[in-house]
Protein backbone atom coordinates (compact mmCIF):
# COMPACT_ATOMS: atom_id res chain seq x y z
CA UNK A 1 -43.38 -44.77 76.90
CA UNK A 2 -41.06 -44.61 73.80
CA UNK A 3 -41.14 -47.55 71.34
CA UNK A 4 -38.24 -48.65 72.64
CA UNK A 5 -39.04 -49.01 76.08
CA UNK A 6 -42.06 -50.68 74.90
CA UNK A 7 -40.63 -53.18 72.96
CA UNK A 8 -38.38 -53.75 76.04
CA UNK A 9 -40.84 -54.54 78.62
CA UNK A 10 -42.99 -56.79 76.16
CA UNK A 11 -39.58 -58.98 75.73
CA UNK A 12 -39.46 -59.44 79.40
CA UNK A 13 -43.27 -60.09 79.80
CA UNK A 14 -43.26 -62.96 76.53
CA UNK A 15 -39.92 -64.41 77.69
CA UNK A 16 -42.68 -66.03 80.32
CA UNK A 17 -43.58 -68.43 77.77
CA UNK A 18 -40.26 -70.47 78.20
CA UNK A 19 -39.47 -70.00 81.09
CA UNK A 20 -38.16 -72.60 83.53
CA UNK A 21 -39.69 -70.95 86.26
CA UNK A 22 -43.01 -72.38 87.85
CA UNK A 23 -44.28 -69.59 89.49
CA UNK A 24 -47.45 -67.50 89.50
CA UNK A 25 -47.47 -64.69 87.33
CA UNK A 26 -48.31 -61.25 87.99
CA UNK A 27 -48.30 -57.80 86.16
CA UNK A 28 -48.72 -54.64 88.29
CA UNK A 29 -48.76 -51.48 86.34
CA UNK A 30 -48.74 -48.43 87.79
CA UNK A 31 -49.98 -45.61 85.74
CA UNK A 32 -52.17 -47.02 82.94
CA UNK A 33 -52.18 -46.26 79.13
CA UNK A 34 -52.40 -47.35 75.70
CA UNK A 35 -49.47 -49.45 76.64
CA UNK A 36 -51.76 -51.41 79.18
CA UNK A 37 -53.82 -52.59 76.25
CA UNK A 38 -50.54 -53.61 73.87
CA UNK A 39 -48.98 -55.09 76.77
CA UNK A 40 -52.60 -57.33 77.59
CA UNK A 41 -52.73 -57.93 73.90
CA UNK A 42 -49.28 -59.59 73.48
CA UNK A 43 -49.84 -61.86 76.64
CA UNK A 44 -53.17 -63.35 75.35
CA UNK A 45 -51.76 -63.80 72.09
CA UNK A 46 -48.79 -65.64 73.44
CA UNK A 47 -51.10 -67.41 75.17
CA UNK A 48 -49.34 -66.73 78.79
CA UNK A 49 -51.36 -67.25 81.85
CA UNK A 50 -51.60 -63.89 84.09
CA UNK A 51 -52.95 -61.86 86.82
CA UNK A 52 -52.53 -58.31 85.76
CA UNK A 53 -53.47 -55.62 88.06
CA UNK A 54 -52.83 -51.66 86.78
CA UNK A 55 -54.12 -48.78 89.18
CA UNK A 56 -55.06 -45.23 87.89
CA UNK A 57 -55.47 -42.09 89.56
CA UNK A 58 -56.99 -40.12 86.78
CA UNK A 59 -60.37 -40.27 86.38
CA UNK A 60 -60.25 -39.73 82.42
CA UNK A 61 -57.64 -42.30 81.46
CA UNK A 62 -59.53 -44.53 84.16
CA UNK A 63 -63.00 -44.26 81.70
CA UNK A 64 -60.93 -44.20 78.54
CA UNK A 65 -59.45 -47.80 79.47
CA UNK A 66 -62.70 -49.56 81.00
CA UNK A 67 -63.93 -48.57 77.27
CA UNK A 68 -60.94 -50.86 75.89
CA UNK A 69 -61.75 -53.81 78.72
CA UNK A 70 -65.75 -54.24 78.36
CA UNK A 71 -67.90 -57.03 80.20
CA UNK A 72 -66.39 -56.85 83.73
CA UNK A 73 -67.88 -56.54 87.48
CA UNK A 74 -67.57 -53.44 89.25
CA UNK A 75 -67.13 -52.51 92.93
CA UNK A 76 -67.45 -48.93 93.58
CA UNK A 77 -67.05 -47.13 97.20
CA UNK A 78 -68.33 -43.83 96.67
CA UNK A 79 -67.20 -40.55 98.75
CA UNK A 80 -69.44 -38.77 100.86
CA UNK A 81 -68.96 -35.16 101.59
CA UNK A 82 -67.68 -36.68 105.05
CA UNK A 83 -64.95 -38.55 103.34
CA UNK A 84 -63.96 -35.82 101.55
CA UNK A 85 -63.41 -33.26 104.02
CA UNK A 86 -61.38 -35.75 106.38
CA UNK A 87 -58.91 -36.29 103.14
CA UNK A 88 -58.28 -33.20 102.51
CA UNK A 89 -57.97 -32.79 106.30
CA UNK A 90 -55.00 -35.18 106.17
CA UNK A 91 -51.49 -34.64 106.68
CA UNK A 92 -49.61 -34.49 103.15
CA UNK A 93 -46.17 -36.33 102.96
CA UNK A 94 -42.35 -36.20 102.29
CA UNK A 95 -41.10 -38.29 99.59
CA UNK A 96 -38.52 -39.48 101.76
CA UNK A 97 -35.56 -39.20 99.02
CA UNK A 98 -36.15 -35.90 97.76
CA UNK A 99 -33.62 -34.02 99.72
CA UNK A 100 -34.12 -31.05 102.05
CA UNK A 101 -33.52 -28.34 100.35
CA UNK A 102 -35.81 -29.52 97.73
CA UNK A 103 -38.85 -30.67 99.53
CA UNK A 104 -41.86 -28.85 99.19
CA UNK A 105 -42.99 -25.21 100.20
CA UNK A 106 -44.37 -24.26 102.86
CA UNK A 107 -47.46 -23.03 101.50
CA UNK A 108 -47.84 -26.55 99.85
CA UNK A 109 -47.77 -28.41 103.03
CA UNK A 110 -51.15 -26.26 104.26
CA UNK A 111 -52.72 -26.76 100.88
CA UNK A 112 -54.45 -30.05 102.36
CA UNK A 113 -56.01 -28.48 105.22
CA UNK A 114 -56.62 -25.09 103.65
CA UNK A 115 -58.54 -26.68 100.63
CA UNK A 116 -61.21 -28.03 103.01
CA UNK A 117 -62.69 -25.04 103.15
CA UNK A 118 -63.96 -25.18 99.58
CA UNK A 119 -64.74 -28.80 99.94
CA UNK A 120 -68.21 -28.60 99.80
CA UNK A 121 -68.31 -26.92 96.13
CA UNK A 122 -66.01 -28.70 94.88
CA UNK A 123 -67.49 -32.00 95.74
CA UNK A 124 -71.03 -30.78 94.40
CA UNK A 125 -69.23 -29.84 90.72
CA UNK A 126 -67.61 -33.10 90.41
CA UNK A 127 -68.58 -36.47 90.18
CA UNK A 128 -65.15 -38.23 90.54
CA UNK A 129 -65.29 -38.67 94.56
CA UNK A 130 -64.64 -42.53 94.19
CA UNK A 131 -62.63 -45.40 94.52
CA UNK A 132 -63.40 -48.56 92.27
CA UNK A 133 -62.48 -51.99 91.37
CA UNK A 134 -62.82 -53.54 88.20
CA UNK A 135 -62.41 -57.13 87.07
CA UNK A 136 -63.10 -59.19 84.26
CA UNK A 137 -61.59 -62.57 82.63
CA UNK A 138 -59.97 -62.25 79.37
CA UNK A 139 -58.83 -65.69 77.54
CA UNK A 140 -56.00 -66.67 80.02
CA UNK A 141 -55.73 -62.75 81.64
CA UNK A 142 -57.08 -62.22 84.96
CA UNK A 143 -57.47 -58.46 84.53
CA UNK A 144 -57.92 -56.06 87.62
CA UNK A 145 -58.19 -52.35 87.35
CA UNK A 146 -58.21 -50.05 90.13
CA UNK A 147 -59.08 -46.15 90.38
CA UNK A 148 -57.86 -44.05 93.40
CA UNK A 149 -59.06 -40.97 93.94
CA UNK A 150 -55.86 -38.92 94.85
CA UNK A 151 -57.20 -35.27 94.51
CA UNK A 152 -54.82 -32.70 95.41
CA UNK A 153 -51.26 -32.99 95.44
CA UNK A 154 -48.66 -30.83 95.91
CA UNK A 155 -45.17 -30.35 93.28
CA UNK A 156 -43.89 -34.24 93.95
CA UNK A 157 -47.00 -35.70 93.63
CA UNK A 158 -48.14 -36.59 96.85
CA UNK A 159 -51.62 -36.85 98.17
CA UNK A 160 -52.56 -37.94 101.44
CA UNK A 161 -54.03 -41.76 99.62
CA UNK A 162 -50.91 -42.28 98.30
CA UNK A 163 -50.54 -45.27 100.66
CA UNK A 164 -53.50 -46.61 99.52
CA UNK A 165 -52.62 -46.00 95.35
CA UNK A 166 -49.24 -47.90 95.92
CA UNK A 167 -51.05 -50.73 98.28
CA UNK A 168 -54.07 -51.66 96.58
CA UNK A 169 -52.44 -53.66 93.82
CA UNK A 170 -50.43 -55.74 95.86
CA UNK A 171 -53.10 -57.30 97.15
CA UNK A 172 -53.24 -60.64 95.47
CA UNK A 173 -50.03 -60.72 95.39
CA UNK A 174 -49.17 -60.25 99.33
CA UNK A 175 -51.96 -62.93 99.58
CA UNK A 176 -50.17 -65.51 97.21
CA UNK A 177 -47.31 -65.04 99.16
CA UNK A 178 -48.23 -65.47 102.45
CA UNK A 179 -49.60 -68.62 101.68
CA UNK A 180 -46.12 -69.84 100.82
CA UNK A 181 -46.49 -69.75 97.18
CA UNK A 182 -44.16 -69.04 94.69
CA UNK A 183 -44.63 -65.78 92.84
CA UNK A 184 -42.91 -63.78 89.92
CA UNK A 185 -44.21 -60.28 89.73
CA UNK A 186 -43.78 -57.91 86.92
CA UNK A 187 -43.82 -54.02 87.84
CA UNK A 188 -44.26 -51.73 85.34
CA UNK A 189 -44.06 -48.27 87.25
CA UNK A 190 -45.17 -45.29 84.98
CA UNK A 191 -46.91 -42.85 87.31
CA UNK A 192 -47.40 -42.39 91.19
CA UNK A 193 -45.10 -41.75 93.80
CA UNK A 194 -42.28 -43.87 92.07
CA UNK A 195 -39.73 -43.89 94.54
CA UNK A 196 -42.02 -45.00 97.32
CA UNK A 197 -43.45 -47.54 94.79
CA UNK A 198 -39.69 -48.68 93.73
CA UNK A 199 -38.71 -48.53 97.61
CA UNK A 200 -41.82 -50.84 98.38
CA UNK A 201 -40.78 -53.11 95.82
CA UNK A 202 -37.45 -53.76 97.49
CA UNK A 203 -39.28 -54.26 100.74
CA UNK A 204 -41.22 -57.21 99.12
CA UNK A 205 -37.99 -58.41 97.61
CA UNK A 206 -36.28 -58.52 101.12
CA UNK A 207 -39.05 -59.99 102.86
CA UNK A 208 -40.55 -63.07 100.74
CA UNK A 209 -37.84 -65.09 100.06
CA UNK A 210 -40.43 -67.04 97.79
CA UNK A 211 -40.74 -63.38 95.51
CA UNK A 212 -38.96 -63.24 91.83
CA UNK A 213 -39.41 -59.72 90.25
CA UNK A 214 -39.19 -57.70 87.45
CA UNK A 215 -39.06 -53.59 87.99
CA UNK A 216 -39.53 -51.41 84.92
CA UNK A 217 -39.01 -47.63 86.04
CA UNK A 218 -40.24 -45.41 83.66
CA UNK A 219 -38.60 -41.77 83.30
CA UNK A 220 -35.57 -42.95 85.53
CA UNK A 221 -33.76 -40.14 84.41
CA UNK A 222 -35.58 -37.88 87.19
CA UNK A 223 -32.86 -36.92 90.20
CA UNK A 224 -34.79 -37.81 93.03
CA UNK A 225 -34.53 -41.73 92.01
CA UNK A 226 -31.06 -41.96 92.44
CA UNK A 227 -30.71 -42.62 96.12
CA UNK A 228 -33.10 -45.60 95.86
CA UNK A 229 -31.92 -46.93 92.34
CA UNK A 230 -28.15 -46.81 93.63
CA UNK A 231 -29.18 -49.07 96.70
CA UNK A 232 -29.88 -51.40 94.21
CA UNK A 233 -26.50 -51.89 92.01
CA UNK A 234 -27.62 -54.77 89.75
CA UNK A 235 -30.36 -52.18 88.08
CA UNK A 236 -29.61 -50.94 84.63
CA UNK A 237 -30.60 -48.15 82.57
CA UNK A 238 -32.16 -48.40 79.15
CA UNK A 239 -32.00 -46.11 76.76
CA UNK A 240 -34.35 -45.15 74.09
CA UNK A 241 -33.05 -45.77 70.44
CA UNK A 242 -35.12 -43.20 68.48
CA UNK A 243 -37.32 -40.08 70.64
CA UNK A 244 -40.80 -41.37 69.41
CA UNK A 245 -43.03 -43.79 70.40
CA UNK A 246 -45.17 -46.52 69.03
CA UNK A 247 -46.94 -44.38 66.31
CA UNK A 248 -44.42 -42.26 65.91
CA UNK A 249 -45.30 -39.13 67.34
CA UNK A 250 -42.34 -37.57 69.56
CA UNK A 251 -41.37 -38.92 72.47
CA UNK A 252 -40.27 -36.31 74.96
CA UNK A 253 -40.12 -32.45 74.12
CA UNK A 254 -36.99 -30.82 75.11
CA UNK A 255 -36.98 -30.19 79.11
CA UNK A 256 -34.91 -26.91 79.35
CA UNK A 257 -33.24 -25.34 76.74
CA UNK A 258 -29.34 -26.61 76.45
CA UNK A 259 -28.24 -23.30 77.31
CA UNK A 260 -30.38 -22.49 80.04
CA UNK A 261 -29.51 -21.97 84.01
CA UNK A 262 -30.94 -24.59 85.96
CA UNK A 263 -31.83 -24.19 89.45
CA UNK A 264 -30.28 -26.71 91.89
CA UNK A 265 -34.18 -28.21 92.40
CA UNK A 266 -34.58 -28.63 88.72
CA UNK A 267 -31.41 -30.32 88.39
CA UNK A 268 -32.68 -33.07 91.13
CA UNK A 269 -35.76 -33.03 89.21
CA UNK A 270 -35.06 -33.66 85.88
CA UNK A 271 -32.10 -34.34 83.00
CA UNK A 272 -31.22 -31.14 81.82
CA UNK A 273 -31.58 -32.52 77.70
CA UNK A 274 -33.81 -34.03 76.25
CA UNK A 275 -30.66 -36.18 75.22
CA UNK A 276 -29.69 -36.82 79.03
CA UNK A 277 -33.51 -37.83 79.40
CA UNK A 278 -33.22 -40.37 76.86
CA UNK A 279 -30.42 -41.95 77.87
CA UNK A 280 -32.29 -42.91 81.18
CA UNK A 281 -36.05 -43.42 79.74
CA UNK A 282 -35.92 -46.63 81.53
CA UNK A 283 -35.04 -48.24 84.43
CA UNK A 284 -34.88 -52.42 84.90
CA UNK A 285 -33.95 -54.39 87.43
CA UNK A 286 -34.74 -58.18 88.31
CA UNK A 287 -33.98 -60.70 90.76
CA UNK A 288 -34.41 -63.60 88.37
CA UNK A 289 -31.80 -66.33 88.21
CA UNK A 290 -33.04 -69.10 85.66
């Protein structure tokens, strides 16, 4: 995230403090970071009571955080060679958005079945074959963190758990608001399939009237969002005031050169400056009405 968009999303996240509302509060990050610390550290210094609940799907940043979050219980399902062979077995999906033309190759769509046949190495070299909850208590933070194995995916990112990576978090959340409480949920949506993660956030918004939200797209710039951001007219864009982040190391490198052809794919993909990408770092929209 630049500083910028950083800076942003605390805002929102403090403004909690004085808030009218009287709601339960929840944080869902997708993707986690360094950010997910800074953001945890500004709540319990302000003090602000929360449930926050990231999800990772890489097994590195997954270990590099737990180091940041010590003391916590653990739940961990691991995979047996079974498991494994029956996910790469399953059927990878469309992102419904990304249009025709632009969907993936052919060869990409048999990459799930056709890996299976080097399951069995590949689950004896690595030791990743897991999913895992963890959960620990800190000051007035109810902090969850989630890994989901996601393995092989093709060029948009999908993986036959992606279900599972978007639906795991929402768990005490769907559970607060079936009993008829009221809820304000924060999403802060840096990695995944976004527009399936944006599109289920809708779907929440739509369904429990008793629902307030906050949804922070990161790298909104990318084509493929616009169908589901333009369904949703009250978003707005942020922009990012400098290219760097927190400590000042560069932002964003330059996606294609200014000159250069692009493709009509990469054009869906991506902004075609670094300048363009700026301009749309962020996304935000909310539902709030204080």
């Amino acid at each position: 995230m630049s500083a910028t968009a950083v800076r942003y999303i605390t805002t929102h996240l403090l403004r909690r403090k004085n808030s009218s509302l009287e709601r339960e509060h929840f944080i869902i990050e997708y993707g986690s970071g360094d950010s997910t610390k800074f953001f945890v550290d500004e709540l319990i210094t302000a003090n602000i009571v929360a449930r926050y609940v990231a999800v990772e799907r890489s097994p590195l940043w997954y270990a590099r955080m737990l180091s940041y979050f010590p003391g916590g219980t653990t739940a961990r399902n691991v995979w047996s060679l079974k498991d494994y062979v029956a996910f790469l077995r399953s059927e990878s999906q469309n992102v419904w958005d990304v249009p025709p033309e632009c969907r993936r190759l052919e060869r990409e769509q048999k990459k799930m079945k056709t890996l299976r046949f080097i399951a069995e190495f590949l689950f004896r070299k690595n030791n990743f074959w897991f999913d895992e909850k963890y959960g620990v208590k800190i000051d007035c933070i109810d902090f969850e963190y989630a890994y989901i194995y996601e393995g092989f995916k093709d060029q948009y990112g999908e993986s036959p758990n992606k279900h599972k990576y978007i639906r795991l978090p929402l768990t005490g959340l769907l559970e607060a608001l079936q009993a008829g409480r009221k809820c304000h949920a924060v999403f802060i949506i840096d990695g995944g399939p976004r527009a399936d993660i944006v599109k289920e956030c809708f779907d929440l918004i739509d369904r429990y009237k008793n629902l307030t939200v906050d949804i922070f797209l990161l790298e909104a710039y990318r084509g493929y969002y616009e169908s589901i951001l333009s369904s949703r007219p009250g978003g707005r864009f942020i922009a990012a005031e400098k290219n760097e982040m927190l400590d000042g190391r560069a932002y964003l490198p330059e996606p294609h050169g200014s000159e250069a052809p692009l493709s009509a794919c990469s054009v869906l993909l991506d902004a075609p400056t670094r300048e363009a990408a700026l301009l749309k770092e962020l996304w935000h929209f909310t539902n709030v009405r204080e």
